[in-house]
C-alpha atoms as a PDB file:
ATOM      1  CA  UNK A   1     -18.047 -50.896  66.306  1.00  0.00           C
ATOM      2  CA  UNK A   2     -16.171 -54.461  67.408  1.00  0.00           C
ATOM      3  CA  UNK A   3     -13.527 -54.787  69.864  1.00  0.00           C
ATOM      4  CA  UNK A   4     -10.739 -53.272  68.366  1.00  0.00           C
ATOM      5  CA  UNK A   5      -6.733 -55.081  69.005  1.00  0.00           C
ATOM      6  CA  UNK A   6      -4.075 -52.181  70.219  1.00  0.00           C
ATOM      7  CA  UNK A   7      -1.805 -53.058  67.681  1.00  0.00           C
ATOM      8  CA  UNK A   8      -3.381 -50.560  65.230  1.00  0.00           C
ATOM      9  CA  UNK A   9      -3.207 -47.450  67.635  1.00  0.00           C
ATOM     10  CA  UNK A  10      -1.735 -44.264  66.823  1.00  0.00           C
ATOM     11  CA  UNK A  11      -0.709 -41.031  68.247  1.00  0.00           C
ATOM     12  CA  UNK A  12      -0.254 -37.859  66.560  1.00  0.00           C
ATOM     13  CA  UNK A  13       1.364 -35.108  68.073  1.00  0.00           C
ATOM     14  CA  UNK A  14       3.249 -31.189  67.140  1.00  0.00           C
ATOM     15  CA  UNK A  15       6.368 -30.283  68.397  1.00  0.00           C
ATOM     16  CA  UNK A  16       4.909 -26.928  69.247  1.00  0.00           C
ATOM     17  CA  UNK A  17       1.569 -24.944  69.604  1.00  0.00           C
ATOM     18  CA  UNK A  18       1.610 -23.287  65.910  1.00  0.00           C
ATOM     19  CA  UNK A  19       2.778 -26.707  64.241  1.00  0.00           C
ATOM     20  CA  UNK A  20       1.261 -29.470  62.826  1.00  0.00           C
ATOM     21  CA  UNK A  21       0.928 -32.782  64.177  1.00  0.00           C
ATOM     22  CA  UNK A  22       2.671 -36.085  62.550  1.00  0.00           C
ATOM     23  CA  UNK A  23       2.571 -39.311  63.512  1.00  0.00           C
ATOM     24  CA  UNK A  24       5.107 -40.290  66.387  1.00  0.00           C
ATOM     25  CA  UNK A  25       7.523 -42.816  65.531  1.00  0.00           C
ATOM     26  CA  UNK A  26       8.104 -46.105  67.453  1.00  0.00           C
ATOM     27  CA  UNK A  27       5.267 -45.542  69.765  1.00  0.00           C
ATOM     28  CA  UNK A  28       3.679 -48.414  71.401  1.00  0.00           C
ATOM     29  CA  UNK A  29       0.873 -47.309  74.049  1.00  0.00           C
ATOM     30  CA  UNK A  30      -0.893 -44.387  74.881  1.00  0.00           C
ATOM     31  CA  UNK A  31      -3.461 -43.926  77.902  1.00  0.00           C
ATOM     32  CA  UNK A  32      -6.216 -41.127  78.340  1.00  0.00           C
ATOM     33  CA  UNK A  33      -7.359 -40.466  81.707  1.00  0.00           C
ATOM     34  CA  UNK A  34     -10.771 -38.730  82.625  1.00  0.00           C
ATOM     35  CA  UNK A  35     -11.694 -37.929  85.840  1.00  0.00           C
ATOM     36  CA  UNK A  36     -13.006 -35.183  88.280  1.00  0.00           C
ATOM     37  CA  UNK A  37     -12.762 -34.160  91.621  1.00  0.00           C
ATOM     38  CA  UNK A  38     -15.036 -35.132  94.431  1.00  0.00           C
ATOM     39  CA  UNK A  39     -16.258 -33.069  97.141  1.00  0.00           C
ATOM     40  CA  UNK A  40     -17.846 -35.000  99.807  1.00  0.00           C
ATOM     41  CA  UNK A  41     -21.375 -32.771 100.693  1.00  0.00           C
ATOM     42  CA  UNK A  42     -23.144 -35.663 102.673  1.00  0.00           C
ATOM     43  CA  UNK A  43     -25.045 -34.007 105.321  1.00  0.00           C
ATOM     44  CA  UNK A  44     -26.205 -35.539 108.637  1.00  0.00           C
ATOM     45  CA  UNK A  45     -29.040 -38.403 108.145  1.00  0.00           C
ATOM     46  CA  UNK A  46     -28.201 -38.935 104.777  1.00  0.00           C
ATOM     47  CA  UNK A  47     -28.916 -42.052 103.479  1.00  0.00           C
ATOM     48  CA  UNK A  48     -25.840 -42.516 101.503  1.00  0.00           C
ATOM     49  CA  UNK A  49     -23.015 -40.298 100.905  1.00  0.00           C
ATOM     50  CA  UNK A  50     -23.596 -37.191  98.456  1.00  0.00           C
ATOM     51  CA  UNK A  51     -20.757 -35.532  96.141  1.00  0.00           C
ATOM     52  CA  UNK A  52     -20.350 -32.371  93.995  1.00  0.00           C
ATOM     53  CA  UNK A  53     -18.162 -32.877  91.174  1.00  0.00           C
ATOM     54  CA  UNK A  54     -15.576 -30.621  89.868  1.00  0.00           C
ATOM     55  CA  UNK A  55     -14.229 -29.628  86.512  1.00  0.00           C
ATOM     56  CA  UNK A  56     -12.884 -32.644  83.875  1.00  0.00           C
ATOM     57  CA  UNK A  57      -9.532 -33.463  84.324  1.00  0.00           C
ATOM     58  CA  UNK A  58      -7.429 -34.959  81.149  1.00  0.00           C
ATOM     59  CA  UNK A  59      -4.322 -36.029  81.206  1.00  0.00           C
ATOM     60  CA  UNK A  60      -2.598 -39.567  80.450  1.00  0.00           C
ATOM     61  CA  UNK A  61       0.900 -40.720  79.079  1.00  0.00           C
ATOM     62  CA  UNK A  62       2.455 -42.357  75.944  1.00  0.00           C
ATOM     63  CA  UNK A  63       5.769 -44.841  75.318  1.00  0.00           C
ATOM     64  CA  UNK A  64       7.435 -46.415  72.946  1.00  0.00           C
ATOM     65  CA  UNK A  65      10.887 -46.965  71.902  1.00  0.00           C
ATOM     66  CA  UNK A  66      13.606 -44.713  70.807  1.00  0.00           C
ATOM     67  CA  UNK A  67      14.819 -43.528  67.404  1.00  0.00           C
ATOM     68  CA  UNK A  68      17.628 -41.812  66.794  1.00  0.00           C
ATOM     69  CA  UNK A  69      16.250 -40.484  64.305  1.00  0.00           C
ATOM     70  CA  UNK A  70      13.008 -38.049  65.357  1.00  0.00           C
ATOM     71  CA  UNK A  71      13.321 -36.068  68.432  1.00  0.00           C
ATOM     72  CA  UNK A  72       9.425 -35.314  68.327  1.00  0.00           C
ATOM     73  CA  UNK A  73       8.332 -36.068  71.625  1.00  0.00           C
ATOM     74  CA  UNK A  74      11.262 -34.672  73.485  1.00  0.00           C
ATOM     75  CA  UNK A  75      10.647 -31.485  70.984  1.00  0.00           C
ATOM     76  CA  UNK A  76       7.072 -31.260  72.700  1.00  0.00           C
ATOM     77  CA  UNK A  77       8.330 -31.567  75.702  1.00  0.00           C
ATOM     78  CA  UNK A  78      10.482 -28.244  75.206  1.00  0.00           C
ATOM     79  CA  UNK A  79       7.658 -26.189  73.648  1.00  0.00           C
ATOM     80  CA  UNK A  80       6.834 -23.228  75.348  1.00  0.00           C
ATOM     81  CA  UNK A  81       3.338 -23.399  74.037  1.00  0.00           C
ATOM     82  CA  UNK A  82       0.792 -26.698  74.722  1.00  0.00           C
ATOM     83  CA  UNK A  83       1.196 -29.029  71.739  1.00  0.00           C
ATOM     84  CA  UNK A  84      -1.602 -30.835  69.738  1.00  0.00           C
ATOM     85  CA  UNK A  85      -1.979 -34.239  70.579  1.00  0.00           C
ATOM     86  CA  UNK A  86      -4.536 -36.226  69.170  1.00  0.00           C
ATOM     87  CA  UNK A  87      -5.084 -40.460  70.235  1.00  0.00           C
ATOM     88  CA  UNK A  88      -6.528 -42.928  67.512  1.00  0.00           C
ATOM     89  CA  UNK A  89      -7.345 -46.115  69.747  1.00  0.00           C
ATOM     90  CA  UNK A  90      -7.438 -47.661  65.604  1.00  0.00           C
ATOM     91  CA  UNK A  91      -6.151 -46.684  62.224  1.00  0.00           C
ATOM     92  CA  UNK A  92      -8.738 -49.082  61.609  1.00  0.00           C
ATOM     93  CA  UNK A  93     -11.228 -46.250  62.714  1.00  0.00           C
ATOM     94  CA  UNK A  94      -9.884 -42.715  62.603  1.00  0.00           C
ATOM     95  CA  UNK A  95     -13.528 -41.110  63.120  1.00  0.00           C
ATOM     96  CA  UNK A  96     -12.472 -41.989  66.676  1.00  0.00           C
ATOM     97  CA  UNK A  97     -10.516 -39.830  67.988  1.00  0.00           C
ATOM     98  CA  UNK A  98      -9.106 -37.810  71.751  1.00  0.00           C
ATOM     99  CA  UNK A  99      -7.758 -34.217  70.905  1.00  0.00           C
ATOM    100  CA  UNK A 100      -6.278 -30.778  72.273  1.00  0.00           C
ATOM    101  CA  UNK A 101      -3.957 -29.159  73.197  1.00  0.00           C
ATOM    102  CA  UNK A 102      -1.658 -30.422  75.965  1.00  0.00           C
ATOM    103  CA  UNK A 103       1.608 -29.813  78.019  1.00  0.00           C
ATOM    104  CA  UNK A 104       3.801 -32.941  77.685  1.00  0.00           C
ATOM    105  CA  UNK A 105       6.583 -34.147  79.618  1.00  0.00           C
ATOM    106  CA  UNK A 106       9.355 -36.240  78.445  1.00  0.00           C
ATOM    107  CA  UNK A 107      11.599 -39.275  79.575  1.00  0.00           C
ATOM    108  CA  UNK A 108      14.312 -42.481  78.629  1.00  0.00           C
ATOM    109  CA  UNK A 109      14.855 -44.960  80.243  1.00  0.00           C
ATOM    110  CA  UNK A 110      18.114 -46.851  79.639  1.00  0.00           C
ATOM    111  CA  UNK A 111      18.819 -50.365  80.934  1.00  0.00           C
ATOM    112  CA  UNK A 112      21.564 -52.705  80.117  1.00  0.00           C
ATOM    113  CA  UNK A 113      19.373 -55.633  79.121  1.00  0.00           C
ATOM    114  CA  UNK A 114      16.940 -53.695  77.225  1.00  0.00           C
ATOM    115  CA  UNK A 115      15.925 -51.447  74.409  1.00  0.00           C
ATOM    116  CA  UNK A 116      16.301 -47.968  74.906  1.00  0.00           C
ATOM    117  CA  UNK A 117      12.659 -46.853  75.930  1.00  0.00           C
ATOM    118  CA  UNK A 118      10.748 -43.527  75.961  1.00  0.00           C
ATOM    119  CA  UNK A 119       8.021 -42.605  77.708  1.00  0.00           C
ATOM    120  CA  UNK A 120       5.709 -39.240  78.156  1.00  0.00           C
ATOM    121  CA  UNK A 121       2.883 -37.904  80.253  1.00  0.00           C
ATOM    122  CA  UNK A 122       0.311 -35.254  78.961  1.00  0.00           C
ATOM    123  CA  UNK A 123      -1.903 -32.993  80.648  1.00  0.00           C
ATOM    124  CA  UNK A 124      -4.670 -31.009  79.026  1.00  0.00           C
ATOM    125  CA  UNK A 125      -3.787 -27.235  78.226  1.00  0.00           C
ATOM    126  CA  UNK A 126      -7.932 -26.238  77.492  1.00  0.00           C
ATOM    127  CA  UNK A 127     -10.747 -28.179  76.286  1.00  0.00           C
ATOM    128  CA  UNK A 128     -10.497 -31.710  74.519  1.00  0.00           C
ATOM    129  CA  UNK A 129     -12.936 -32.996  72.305  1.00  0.00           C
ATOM    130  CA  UNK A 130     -13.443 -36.795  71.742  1.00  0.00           C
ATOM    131  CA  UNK A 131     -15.494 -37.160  68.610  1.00  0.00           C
ATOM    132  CA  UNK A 132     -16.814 -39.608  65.927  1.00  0.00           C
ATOM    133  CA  UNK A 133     -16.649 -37.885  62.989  1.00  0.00           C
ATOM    134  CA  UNK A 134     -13.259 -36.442  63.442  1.00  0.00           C
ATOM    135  CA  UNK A 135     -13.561 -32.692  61.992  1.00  0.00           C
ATOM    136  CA  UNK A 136      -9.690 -31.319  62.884  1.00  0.00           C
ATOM    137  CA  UNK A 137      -9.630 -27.410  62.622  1.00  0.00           C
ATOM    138  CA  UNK A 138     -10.240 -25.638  60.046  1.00  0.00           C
ATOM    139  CA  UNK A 139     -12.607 -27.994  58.311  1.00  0.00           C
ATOM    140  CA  UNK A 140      -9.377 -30.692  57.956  1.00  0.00           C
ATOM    141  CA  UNK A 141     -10.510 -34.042  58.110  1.00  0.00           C
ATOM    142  CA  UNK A 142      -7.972 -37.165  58.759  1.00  0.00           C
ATOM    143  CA  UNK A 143      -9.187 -39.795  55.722  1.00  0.00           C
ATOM    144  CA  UNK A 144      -7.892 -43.436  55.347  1.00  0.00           C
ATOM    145  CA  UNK A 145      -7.027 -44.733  51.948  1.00  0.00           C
ATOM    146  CA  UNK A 146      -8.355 -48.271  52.097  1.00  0.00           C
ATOM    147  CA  UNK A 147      -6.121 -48.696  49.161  1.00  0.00           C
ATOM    148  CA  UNK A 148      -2.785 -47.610  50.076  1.00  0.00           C
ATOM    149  CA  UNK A 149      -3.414 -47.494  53.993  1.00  0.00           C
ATOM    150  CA  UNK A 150      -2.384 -44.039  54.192  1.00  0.00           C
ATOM    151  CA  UNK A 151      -3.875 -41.416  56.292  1.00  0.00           C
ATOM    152  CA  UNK A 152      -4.162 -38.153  55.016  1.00  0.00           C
ATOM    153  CA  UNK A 153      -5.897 -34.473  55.409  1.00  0.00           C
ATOM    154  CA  UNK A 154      -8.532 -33.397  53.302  1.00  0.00           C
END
């Protein structure tokens, strides 16, 4: 695969744990963070410093601009269950794909010489898979028409 431009990105997310995810409207980044602790085990005469690593930590945050029209992300936010979030760095590509379940959190941002502006973090609520092939659940697969330009399941 070729460097890919941003522009084509998309982010799919459920309003709550049980419900499917839809595109989010007006969106306009997304980041996914990866990282794990450190514990420092160097031991005297070391060469170099030694570390034990910890569990993986995902989390990352979203933003885009508001429409009065979907509440989706501030829905997710007000779930009482994780949500399913999944992050398409391409439409141009939707093998490749970040997904699970995660806890999201929600804000706007309001300015008097701007466009009204919201913005999200995530944190991972269990395992996330980044995969390739893009199997969903369930055997659903997310399929571009190269037609049309639609994505759909199959």
């Amino acid at each position: 695969m070729s460097r890919q431009h941003g522009r084509n990105g998309m982010l799919y997310i459920s309003t709550s744990g049980a419900g499917a995810a839809s595109a989010a409207v007006s969106m306009t980044e997304w980041t996914l963070e990866a990282g794990r602790d450190r514990v420092d085990v160097t031991a005297f005469q070391d060469e170099n410093k030694s570390y034990l690593t910890g569990p993986c930590d995902m989390g990352g945050s979203m933003a885009g601009w508001w429409d009065d029209t979907v509440d989706t992300l501030w829905d997710a936010a007000n779930s009482q269950a994780p949500v399913r979030l999944y992050l398409y760095p391409t439409s141009m590509h939707v093998g490749v794909v970040w997904y699970g379940y995660a806890w999201v959190d929600f804000q706007i941002s309001v300015g008097v010489q701007d466009a009204v502006k919201l913005s999200g973090k995530w944190s991972a609520a269990g395992d996330w898979v980044d995969n390739y092939y893009c199997p969903l659940e369930d055997g659903l697969i997310f399929c571009r028409d190269t037609n049309s330009g639609y994505i759909y399941l199959i």
